[in-house]
PDB file of N, CA and C in Angstrom:
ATOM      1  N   UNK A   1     -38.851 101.493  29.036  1.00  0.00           N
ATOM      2  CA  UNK A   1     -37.710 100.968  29.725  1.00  0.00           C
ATOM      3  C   UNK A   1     -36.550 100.879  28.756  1.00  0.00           C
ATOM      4  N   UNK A   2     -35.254 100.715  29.536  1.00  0.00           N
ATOM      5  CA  UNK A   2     -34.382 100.645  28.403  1.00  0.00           C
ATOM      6  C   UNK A   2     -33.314  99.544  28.808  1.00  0.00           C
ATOM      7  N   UNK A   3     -32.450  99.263  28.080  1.00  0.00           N
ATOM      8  CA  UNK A   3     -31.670  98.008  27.819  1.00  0.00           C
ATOM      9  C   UNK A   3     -30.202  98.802  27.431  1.00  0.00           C
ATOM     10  N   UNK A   4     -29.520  98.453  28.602  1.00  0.00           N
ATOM     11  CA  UNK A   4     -28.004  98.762  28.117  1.00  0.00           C
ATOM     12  C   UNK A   4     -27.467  98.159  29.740  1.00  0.00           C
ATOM     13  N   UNK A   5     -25.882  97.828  29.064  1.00  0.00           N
ATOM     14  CA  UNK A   5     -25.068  97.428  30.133  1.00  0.00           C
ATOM     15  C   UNK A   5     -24.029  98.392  30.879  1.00  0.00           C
ATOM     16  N   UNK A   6     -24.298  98.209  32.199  1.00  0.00           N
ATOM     17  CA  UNK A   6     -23.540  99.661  33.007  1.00  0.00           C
ATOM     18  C   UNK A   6     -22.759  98.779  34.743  1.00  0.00           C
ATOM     19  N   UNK A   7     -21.575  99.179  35.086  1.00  0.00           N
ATOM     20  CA  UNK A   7     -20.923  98.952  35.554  1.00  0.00           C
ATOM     21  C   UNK A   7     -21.574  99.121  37.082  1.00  0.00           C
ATOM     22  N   UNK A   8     -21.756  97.997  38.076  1.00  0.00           N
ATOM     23  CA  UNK A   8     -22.188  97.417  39.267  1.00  0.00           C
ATOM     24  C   UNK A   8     -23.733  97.412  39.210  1.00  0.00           C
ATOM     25  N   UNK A   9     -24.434  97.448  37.940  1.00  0.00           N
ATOM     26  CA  UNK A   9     -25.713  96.257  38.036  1.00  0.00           C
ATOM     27  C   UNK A   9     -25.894  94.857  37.461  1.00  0.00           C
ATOM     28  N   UNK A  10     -26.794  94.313  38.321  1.00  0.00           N
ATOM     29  CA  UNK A  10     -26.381  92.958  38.154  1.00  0.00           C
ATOM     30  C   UNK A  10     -27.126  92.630  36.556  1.00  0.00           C
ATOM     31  N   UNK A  11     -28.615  93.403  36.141  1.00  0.00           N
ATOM     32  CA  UNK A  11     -29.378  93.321  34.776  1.00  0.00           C
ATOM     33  C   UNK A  11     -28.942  94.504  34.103  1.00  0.00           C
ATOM     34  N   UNK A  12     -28.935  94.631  32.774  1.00  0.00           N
ATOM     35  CA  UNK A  12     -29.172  95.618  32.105  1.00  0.00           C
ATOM     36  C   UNK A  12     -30.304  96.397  31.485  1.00  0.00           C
ATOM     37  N   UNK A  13     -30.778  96.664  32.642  1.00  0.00           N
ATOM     38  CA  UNK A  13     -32.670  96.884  32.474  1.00  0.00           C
ATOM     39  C   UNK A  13     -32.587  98.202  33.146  1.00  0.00           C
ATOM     40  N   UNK A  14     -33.316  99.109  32.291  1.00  0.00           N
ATOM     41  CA  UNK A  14     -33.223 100.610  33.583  1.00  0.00           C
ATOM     42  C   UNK A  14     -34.858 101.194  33.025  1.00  0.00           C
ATOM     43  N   UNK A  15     -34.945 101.664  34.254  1.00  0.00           N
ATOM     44  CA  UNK A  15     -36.162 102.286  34.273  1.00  0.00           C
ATOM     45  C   UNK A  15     -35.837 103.822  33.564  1.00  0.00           C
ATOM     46  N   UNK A  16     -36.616 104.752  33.906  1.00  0.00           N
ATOM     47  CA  UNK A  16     -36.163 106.227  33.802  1.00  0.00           C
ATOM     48  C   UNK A  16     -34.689 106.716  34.252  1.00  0.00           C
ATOM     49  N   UNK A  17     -34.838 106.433  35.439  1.00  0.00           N
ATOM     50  CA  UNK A  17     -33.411 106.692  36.135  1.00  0.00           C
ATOM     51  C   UNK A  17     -32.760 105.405  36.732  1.00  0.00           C
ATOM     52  N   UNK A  18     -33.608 104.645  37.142  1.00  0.00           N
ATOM     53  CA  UNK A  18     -32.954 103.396  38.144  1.00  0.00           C
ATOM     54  C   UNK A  18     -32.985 102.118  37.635  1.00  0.00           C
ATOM     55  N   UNK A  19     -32.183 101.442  37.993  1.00  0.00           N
ATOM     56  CA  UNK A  19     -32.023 100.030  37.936  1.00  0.00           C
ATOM     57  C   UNK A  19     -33.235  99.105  37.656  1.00  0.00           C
ATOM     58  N   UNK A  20     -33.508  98.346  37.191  1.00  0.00           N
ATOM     59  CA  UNK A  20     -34.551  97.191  37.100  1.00  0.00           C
ATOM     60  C   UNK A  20     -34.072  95.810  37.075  1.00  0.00           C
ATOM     61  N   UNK A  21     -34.707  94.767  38.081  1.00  0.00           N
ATOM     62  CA  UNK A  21     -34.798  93.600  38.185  1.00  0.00           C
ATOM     63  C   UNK A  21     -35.874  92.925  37.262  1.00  0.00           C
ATOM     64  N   UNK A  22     -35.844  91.709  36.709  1.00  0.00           N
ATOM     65  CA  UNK A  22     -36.879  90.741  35.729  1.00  0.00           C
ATOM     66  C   UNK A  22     -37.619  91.003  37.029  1.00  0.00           C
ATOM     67  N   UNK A  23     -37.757  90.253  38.155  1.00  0.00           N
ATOM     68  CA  UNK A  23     -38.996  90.435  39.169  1.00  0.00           C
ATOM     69  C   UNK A  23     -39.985  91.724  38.764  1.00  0.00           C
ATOM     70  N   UNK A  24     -38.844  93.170  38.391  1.00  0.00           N
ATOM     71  CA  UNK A  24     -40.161  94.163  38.319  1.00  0.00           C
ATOM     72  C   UNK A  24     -40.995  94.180  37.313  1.00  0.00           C
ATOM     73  N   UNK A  25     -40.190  93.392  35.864  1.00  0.00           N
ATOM     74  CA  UNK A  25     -41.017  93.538  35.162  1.00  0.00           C
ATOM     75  C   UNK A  25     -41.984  92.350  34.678  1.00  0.00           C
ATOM     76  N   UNK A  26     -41.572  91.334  35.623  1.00  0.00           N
ATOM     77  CA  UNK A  26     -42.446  89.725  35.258  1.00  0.00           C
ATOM     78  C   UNK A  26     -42.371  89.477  34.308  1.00  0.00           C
ATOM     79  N   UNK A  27     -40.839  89.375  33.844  1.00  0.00           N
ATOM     80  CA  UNK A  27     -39.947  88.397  32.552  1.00  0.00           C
ATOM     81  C   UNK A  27     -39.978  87.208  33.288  1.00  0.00           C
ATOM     82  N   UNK A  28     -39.631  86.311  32.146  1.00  0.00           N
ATOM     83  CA  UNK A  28     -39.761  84.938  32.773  1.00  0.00           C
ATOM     84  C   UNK A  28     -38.290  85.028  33.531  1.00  0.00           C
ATOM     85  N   UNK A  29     -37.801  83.635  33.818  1.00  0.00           N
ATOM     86  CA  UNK A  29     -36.548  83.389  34.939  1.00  0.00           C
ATOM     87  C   UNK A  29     -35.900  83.281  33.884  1.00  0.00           C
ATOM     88  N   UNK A  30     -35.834  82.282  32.648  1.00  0.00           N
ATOM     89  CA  UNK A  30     -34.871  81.909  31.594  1.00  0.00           C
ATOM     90  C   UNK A  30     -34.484  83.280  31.410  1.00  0.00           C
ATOM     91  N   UNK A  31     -35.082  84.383  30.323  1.00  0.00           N
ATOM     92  CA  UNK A  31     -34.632  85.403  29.857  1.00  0.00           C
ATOM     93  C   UNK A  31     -33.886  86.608  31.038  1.00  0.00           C
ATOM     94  N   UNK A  32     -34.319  86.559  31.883  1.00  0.00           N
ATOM     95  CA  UNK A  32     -33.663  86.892  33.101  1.00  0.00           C
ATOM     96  C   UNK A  32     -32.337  86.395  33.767  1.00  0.00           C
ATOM     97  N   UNK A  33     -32.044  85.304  33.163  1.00  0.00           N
ATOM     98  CA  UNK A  33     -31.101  84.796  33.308  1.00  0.00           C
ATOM     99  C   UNK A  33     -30.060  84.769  32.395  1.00  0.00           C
ATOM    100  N   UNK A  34     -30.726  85.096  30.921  1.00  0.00           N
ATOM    101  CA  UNK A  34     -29.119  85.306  29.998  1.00  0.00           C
ATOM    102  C   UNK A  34     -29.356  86.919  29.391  1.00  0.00           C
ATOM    103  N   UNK A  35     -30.233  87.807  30.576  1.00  0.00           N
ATOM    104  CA  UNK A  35     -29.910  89.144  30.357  1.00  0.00           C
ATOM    105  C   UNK A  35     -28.427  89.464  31.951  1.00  0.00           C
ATOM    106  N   UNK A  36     -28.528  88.480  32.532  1.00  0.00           N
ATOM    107  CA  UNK A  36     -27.539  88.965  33.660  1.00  0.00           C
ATOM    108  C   UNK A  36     -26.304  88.468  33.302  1.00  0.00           C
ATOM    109  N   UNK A  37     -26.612  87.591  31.834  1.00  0.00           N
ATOM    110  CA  UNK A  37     -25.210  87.146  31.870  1.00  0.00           C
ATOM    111  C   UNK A  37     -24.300  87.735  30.828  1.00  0.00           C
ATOM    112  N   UNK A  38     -25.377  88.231  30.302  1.00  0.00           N
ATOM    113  CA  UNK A  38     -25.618  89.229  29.097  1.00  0.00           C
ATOM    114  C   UNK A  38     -24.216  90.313  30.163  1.00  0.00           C
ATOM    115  N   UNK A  39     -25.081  91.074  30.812  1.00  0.00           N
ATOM    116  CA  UNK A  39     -24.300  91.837  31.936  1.00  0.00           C
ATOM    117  C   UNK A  39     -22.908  91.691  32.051  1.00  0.00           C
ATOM    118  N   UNK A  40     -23.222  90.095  32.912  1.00  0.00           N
ATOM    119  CA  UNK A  40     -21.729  90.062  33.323  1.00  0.00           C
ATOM    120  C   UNK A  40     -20.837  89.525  32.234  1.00  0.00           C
ATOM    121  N   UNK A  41     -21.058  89.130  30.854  1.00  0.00           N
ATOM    122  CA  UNK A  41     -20.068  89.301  29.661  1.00  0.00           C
ATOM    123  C   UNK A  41     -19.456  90.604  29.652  1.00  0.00           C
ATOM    124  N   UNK A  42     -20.477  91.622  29.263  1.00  0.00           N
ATOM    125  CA  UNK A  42     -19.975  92.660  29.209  1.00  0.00           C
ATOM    126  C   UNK A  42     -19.203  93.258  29.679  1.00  0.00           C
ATOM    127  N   UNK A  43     -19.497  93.418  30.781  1.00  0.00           N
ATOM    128  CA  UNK A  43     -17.900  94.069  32.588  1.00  0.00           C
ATOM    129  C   UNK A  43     -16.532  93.067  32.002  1.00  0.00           C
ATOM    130  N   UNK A  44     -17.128  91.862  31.642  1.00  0.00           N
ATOM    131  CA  UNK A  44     -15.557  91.049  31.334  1.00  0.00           C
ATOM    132  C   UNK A  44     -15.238  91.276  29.790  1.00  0.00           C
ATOM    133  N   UNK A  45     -15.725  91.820  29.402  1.00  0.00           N
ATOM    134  CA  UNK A  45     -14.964  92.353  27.742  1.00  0.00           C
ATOM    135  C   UNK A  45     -15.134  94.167  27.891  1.00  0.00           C
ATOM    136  N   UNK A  46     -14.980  94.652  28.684  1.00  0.00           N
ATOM    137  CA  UNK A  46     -15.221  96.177  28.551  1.00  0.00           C
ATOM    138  C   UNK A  46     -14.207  96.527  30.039  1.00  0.00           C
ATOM    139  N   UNK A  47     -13.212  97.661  29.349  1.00  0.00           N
ATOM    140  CA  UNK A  47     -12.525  98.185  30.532  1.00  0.00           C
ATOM    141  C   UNK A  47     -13.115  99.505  30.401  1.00  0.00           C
ATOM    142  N   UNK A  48     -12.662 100.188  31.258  1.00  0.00           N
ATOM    143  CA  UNK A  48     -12.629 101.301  31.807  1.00  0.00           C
ATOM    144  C   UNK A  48     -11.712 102.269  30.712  1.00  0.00           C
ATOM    145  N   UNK A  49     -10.666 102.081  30.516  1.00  0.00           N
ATOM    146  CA  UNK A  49      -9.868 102.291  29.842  1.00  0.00           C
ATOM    147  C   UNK A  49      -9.497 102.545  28.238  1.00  0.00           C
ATOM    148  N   UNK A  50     -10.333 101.004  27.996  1.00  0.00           N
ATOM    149  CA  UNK A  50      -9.606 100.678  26.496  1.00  0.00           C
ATOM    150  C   UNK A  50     -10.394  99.939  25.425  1.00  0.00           C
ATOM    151  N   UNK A  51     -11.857 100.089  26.433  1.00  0.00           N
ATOM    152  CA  UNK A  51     -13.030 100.280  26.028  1.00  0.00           C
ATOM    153  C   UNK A  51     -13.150  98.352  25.485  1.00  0.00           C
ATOM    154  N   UNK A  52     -13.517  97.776  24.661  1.00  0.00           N
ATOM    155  CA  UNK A  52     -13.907  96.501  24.512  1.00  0.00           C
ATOM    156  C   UNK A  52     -12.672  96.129  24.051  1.00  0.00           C
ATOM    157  N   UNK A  53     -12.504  94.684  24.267  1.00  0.00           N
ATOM    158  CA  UNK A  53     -11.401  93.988  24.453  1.00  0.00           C
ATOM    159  C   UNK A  53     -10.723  93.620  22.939  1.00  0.00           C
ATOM    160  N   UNK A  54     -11.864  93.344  21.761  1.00  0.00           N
ATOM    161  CA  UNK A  54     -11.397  93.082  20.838  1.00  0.00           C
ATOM    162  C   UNK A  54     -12.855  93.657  20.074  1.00  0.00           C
ATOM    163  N   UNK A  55     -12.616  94.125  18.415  1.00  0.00           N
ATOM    164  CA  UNK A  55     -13.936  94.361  17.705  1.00  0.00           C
ATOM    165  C   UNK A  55     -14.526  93.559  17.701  1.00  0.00           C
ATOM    166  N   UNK A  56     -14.375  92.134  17.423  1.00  0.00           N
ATOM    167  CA  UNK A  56     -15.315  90.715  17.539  1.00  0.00           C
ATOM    168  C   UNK A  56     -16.153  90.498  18.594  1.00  0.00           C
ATOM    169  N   UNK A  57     -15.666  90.881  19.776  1.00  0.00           N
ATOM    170  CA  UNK A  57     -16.357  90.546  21.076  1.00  0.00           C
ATOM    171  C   UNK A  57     -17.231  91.522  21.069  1.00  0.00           C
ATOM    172  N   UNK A  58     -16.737  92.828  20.658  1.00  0.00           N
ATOM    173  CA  UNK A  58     -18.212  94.095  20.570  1.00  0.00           C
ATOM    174  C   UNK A  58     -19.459  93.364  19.962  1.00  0.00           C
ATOM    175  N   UNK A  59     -19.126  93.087  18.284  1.00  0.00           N
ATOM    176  CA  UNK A  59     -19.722  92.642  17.537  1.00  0.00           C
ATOM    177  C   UNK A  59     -20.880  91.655  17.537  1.00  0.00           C
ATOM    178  N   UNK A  60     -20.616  90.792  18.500  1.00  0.00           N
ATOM    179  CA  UNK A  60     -21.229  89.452  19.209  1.00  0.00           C
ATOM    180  C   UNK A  60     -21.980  89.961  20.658  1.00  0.00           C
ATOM    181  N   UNK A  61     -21.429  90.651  21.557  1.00  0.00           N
ATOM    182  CA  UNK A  61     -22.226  90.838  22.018  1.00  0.00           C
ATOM    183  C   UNK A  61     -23.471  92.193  21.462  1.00  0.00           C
ATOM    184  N   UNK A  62     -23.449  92.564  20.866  1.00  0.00           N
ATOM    185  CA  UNK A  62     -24.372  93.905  19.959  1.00  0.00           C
ATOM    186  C   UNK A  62     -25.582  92.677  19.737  1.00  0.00           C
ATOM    187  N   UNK A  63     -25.165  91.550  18.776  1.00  0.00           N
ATOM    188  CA  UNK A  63     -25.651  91.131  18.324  1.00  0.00           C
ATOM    189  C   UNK A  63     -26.461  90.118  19.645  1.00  0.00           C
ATOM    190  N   UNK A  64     -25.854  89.607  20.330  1.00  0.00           N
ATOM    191  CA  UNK A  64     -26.826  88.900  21.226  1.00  0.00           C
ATOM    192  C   UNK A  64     -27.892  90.273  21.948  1.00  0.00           C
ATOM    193  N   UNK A  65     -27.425  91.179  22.440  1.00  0.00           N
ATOM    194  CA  UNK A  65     -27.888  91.670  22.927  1.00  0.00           C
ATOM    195  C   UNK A  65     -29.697  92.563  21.917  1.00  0.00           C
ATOM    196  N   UNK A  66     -29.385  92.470  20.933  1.00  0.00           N
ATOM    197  CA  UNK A  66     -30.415  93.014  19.811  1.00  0.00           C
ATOM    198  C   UNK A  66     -31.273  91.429  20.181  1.00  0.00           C
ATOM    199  N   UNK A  67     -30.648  90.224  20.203  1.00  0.00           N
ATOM    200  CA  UNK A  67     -31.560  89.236  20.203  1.00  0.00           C
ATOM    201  C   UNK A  67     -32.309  89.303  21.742  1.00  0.00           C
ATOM    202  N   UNK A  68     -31.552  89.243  22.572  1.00  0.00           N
ATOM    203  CA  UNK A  68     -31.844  89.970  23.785  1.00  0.00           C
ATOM    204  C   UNK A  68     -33.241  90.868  23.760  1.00  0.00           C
ATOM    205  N   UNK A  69     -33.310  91.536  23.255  1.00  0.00           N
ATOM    206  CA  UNK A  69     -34.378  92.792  23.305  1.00  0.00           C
ATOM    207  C   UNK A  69     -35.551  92.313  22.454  1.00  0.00           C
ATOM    208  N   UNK A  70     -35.239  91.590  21.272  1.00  0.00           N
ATOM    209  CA  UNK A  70     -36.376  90.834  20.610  1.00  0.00           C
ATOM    210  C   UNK A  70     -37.483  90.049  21.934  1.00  0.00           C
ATOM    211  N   UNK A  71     -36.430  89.069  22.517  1.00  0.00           N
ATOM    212  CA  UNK A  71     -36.903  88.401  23.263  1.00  0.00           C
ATOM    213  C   UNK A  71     -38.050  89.307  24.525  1.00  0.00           C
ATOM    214  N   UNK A  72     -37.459  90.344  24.773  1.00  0.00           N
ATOM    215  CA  UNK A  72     -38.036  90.805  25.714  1.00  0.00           C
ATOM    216  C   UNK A  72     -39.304  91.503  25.360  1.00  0.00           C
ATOM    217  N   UNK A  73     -39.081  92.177  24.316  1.00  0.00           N
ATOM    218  CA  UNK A  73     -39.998  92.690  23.847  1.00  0.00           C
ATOM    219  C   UNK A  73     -41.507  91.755  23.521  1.00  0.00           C
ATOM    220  N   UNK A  74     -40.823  90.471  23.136  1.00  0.00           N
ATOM    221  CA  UNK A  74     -41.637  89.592  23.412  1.00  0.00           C
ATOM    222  C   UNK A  74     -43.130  89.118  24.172  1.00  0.00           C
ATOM    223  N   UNK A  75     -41.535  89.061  25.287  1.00  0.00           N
ATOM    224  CA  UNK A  75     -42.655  89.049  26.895  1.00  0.00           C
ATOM    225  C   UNK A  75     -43.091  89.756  27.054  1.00  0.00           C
ATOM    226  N   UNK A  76     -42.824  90.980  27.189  1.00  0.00           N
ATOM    227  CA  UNK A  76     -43.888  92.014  27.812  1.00  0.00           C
ATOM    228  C   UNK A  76     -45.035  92.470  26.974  1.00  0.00           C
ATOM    229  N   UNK A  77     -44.764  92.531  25.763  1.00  0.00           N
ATOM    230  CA  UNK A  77     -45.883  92.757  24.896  1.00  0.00           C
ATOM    231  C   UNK A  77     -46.332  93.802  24.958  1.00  0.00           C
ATOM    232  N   UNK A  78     -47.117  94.040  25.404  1.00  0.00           N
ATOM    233  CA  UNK A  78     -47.164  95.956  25.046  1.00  0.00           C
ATOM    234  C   UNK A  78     -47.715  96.656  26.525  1.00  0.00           C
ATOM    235  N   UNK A  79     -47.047  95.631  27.511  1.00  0.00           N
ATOM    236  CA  UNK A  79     -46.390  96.349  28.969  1.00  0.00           C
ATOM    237  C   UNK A  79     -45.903  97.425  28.878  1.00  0.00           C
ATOM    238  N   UNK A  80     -44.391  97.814  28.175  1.00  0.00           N
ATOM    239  CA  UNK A  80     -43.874  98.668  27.961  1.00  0.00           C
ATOM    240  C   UNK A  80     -43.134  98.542  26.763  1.00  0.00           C
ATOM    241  N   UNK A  81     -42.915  99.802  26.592  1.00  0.00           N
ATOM    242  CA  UNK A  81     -41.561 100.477  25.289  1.00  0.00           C
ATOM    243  C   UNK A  81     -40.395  99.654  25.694  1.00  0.00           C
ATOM    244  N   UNK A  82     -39.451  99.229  25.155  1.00  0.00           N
ATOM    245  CA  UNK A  82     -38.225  98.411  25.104  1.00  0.00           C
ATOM    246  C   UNK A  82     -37.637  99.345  23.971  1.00  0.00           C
ATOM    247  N   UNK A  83     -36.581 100.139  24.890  1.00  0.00           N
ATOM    248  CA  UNK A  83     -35.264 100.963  24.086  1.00  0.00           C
ATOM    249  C   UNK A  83     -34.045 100.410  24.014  1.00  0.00           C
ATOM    250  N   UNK A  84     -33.182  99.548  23.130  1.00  0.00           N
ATOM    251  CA  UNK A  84     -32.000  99.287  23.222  1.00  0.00           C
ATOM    252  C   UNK A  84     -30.809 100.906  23.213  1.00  0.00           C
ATOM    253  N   UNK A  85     -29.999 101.368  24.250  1.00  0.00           N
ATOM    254  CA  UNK A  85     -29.053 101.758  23.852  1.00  0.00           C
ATOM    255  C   UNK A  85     -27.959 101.352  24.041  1.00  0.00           C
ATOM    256  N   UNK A  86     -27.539 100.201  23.565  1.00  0.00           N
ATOM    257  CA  UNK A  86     -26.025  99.710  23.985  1.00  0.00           C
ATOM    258  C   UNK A  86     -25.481  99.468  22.456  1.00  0.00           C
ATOM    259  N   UNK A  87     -26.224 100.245  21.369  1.00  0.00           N
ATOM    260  CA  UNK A  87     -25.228 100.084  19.998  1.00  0.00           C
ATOM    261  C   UNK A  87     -24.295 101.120  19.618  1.00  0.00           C
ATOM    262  N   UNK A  88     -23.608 101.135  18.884  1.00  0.00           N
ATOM    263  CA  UNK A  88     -22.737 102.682  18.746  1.00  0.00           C
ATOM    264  C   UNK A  88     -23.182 103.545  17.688  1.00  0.00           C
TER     265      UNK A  88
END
């Protein structure tokens, strides 16, 4: 599975091709809950345009998001592969 943030999903969880909800992968609710917010940081520091709002805000979220993936990797344990691509 992989881990990156993409414009009108609500997690940043993708299967091969599609979208993933914590429900599919029986993450707990907490971590499920600051991967969506994880999300919706992102849409609010990332245009279309002009790409992240400031280097700091990249920076911070990279970094939560690497903690992010620790965590998950966590839970699932050796459920599945956990790919971060949301670094540059």
């Amino acid at each position: 599975m992989f881990v990156y943030p993409e414009w009108t999903v609500a997690y940043p969880l993708w299967g091969e091709h599609t979208p993933l909800e914590p429900e599919d992968l029986g993450i707990s609710g907490r971590l499920g809950e600051d991967l969506r917010q994880w999300q919706a940081d992102w849409e609010a520091n990332v245009s279309l345009d002009s790409g992240w709002s400031s280097p700091s805000e990249r920076s911070a979220r990279e970094e939560r998001g690497r903690e992010l993936v620790d965590r998950l990797e966590a839970e699932l344990l050796c459920r599945a592969q956990v790919v971060q691509r949301f670094m540059s």
